[in-house]
Protein backbone atom coordinates (compact mmCIF):
# COMPACT_ATOMS: atom_id res chain seq x y z
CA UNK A 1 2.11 13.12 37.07
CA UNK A 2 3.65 11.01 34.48
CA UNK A 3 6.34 8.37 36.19
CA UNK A 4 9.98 8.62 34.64
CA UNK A 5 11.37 5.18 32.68
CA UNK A 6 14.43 4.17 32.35
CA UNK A 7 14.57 1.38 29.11
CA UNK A 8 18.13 -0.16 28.44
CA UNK A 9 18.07 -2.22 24.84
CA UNK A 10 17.72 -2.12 21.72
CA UNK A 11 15.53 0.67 19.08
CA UNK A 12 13.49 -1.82 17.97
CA UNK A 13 11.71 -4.77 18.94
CA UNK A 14 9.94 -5.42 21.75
CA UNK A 15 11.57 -2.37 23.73
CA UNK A 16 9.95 -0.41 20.76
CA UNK A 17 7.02 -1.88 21.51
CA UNK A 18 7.16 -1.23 25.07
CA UNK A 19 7.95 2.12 24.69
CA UNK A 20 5.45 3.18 22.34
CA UNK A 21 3.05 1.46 24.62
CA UNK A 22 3.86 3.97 27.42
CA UNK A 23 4.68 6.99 25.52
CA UNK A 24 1.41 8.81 26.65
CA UNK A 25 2.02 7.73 30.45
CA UNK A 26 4.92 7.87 31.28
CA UNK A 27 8.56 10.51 30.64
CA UNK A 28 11.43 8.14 28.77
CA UNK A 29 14.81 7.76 29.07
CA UNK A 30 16.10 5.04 26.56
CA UNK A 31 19.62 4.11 25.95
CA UNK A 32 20.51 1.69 23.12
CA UNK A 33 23.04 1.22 20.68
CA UNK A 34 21.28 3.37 18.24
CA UNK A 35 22.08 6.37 20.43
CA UNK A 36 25.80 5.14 20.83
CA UNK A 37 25.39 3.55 24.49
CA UNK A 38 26.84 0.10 24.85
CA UNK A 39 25.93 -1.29 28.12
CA UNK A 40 28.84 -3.63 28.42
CA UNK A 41 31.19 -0.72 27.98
CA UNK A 42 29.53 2.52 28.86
CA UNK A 43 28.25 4.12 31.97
CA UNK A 44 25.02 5.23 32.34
CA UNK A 45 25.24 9.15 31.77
CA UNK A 46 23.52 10.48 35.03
CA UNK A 47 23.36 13.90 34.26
CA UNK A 48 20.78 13.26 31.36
CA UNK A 49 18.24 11.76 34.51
CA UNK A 50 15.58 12.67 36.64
CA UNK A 51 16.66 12.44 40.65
CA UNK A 52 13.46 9.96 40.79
CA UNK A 53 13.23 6.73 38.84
CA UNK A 54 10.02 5.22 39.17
CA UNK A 55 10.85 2.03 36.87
CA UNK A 56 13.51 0.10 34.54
CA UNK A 57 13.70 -1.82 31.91
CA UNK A 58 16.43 -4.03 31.01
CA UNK A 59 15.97 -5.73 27.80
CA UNK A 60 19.36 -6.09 26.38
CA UNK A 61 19.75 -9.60 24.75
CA UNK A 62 21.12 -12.95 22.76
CA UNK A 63 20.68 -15.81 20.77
CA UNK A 64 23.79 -17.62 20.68
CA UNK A 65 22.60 -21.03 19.96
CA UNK A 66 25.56 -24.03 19.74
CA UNK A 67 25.76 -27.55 20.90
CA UNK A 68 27.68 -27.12 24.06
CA UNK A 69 30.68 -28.38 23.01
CA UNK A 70 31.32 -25.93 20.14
CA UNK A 71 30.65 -23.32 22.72
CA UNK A 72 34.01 -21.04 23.57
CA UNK A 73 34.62 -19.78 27.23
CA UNK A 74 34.27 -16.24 25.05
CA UNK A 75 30.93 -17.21 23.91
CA UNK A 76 29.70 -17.89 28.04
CA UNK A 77 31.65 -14.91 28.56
CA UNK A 78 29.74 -12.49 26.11
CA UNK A 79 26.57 -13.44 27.39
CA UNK A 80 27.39 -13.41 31.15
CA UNK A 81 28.45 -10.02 30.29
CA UNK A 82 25.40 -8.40 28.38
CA UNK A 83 22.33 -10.52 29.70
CA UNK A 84 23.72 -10.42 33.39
CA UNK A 85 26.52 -8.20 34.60
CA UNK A 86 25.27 -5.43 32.14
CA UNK A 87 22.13 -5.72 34.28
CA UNK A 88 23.74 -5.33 37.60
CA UNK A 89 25.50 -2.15 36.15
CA UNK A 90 22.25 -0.55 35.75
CA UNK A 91 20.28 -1.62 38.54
CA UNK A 92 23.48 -0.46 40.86
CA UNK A 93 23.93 2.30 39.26
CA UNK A 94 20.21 3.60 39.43
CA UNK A 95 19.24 2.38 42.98
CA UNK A 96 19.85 5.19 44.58
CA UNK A 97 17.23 7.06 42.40
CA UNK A 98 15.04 3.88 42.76
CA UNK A 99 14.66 4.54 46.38
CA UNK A 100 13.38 8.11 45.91
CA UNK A 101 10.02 6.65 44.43
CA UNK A 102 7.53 6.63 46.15
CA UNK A 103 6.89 2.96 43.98
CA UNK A 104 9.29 1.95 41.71
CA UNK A 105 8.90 -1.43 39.34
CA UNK A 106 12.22 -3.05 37.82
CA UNK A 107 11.63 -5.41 34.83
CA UNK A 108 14.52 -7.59 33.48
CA UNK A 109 14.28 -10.92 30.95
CA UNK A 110 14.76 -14.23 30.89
CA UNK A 111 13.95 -17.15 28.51
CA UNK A 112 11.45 -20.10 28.71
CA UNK A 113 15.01 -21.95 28.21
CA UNK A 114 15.61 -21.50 31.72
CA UNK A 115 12.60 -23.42 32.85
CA UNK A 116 12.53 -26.00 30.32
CA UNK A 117 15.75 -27.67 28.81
CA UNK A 118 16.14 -27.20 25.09
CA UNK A 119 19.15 -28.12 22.80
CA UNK A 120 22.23 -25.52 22.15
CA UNK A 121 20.89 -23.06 24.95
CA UNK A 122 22.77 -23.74 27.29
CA UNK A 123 25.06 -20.59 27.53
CA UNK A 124 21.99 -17.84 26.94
CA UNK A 125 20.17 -20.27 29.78
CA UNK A 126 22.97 -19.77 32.01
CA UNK A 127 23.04 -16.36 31.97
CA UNK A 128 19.25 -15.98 32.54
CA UNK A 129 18.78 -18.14 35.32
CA UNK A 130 21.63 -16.11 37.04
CA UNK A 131 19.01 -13.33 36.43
CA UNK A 132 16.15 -15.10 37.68
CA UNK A 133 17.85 -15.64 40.80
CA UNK A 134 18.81 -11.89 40.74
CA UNK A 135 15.42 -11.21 40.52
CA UNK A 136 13.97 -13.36 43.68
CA UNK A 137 16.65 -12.37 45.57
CA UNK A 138 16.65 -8.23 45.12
CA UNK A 139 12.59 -8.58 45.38
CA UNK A 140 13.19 -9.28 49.10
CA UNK A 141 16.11 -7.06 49.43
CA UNK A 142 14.46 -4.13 48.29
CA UNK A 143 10.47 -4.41 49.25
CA UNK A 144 8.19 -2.74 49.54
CA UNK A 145 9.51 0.22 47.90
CA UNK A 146 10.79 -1.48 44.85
CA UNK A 147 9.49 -3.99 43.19
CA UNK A 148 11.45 -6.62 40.84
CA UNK A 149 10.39 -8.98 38.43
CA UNK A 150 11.38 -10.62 34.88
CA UNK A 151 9.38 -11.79 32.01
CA UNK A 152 10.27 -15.27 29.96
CA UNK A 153 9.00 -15.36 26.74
CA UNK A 154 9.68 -18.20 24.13
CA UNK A 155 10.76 -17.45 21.01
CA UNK A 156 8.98 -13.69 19.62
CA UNK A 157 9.38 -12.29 16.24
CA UNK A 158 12.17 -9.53 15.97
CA UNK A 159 15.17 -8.33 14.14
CA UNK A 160 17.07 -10.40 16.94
CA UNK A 161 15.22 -14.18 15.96
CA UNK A 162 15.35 -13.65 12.72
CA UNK A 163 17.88 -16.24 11.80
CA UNK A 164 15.02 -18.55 12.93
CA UNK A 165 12.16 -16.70 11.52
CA UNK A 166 13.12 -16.27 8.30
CA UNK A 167 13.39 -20.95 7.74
CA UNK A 168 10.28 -21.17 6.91
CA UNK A 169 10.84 -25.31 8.38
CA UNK A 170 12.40 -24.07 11.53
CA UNK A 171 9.29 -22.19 11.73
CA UNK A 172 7.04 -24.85 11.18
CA UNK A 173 8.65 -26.97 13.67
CA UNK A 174 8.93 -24.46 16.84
CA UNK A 175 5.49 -23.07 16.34
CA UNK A 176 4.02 -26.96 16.08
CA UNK A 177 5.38 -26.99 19.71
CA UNK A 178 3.78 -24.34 21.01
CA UNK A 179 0.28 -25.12 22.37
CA UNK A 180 -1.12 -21.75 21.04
CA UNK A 181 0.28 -22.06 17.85
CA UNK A 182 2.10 -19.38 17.08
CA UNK A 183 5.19 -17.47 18.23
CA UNK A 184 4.83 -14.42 19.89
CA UNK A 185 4.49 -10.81 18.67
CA UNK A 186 6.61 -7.74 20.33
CA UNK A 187 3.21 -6.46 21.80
CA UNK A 188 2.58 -9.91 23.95
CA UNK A 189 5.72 -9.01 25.80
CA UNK A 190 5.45 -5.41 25.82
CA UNK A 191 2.03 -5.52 27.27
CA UNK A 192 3.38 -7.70 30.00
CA UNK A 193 5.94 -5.37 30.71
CA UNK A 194 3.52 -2.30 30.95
CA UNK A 195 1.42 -4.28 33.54
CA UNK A 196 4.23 -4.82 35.78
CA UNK A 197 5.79 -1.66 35.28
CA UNK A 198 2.01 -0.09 36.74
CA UNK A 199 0.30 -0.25 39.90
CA UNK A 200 -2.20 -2.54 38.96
CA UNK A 201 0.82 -5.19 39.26
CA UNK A 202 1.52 -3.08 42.85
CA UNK A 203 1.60 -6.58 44.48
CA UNK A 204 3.58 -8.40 42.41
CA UNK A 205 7.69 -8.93 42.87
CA UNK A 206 9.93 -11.63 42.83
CA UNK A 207 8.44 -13.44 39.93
CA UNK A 208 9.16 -14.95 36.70
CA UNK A 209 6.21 -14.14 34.12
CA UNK A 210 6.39 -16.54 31.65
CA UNK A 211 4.58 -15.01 28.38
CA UNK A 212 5.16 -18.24 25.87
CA UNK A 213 2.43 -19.51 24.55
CA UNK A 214 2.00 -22.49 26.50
CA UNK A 215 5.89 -23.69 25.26
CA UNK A 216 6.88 -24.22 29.34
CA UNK A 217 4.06 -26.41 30.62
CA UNK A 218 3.50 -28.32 27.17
């Protein structure tokens, strides 16, 4: 029986990726702003969902790099608001058809920023580690029936990066520091996502899977 997914984020990118990776496996249930759902604003329309959730995706995200002092309260605010709250919304809003799995798998993001300090991210860093901790604290709150964890990638090549893609010295410098040489592709973090998503990651919650290419222990 295929297991229903819930994926909250954007059309493209790496939820694309993800959910062309699971299209054959699994029923989804994707709300974006492509089909007019904006998650710091709109409530998740029930009605449109299965009674049973068997696993979420939260990928909703920015890249609002600024030396901290040109940073606005607005600017904290924003990302608070979409990386964070918006992420509570759902996960409140869908536990109760969490529960009715028999195994259910909840994966949010974070950034390799959290981990290890880099300039102007200190707002988007903020707002992920307040979902890291959301993470290690709701895997104990919630086992065993549903499990919770986050990936933190480094910097990965979509629509969203693109102001740093597209310098070509930018992108000589950041993929110098990476040990493997190269930023990542949608399909690194999409495959991560899959795995915990499945049962072969059935003993796995509470952690933070850092898919980087090396970037946080270089």
């Amino acid at each position: 029986m295929k297991r229903n997914i819930v994926i909250i984020g954007g059309s493209h990118g790496i939820t694309q990726a993800i959910a062309e990776q699971l299209q054959d496996s699994a029923n989804l249930f994707t709300f974006s702003r492509a089909t007019n759902f904006d998650v710091t604003k709109d409530i998740l329309p029930l009605e449109s969902l299965p009674e049973v959730i068997d696993g979420v995706v939260y990928a909703p995200g920015s890249i609002n790099l600024k030396p901290f002092h040109l940073l606005k309260m607005e600017d904290f605010q924003n990302d608070m608001a979409l990386n964070t709250m918006g992420a509570v919304k759902i996960l409140q809003t869908l536990y109760p058809r969490l529960r009715k799995s028999d195994a259910a798998s909840v994966v949010l993001f974070s950034t390799v920023a959290v981990q290890k300090g880099m300039n102007f991210h200190s707002s988007i860093a903020m707002a992920k580690g307040a979902i890291e901790g959301l993470v290690r604290s709701l895997a104990v709150e919630w086992a065993p029936k549903i499990r919770i964890n986050a990936i933190a990638p480094s910097l990965v090549d979509t629509p969203l990066a693109q102001k740093i893609t597209s310098n070509a010295k930018a992108m000589e410098v950041t993929v110098e520091k990476h040990p493997m040489k190269r930023i990542g592709h949608v399909n690194d973090i999409a495959a991560a996502a899959v795995y915990l998503l499945s049962e072969q990651s059935s003993w796995v919650t509470g952690q933070i899977l850092a898919v980087d290419g090396g970037l946080s222990v270089s």
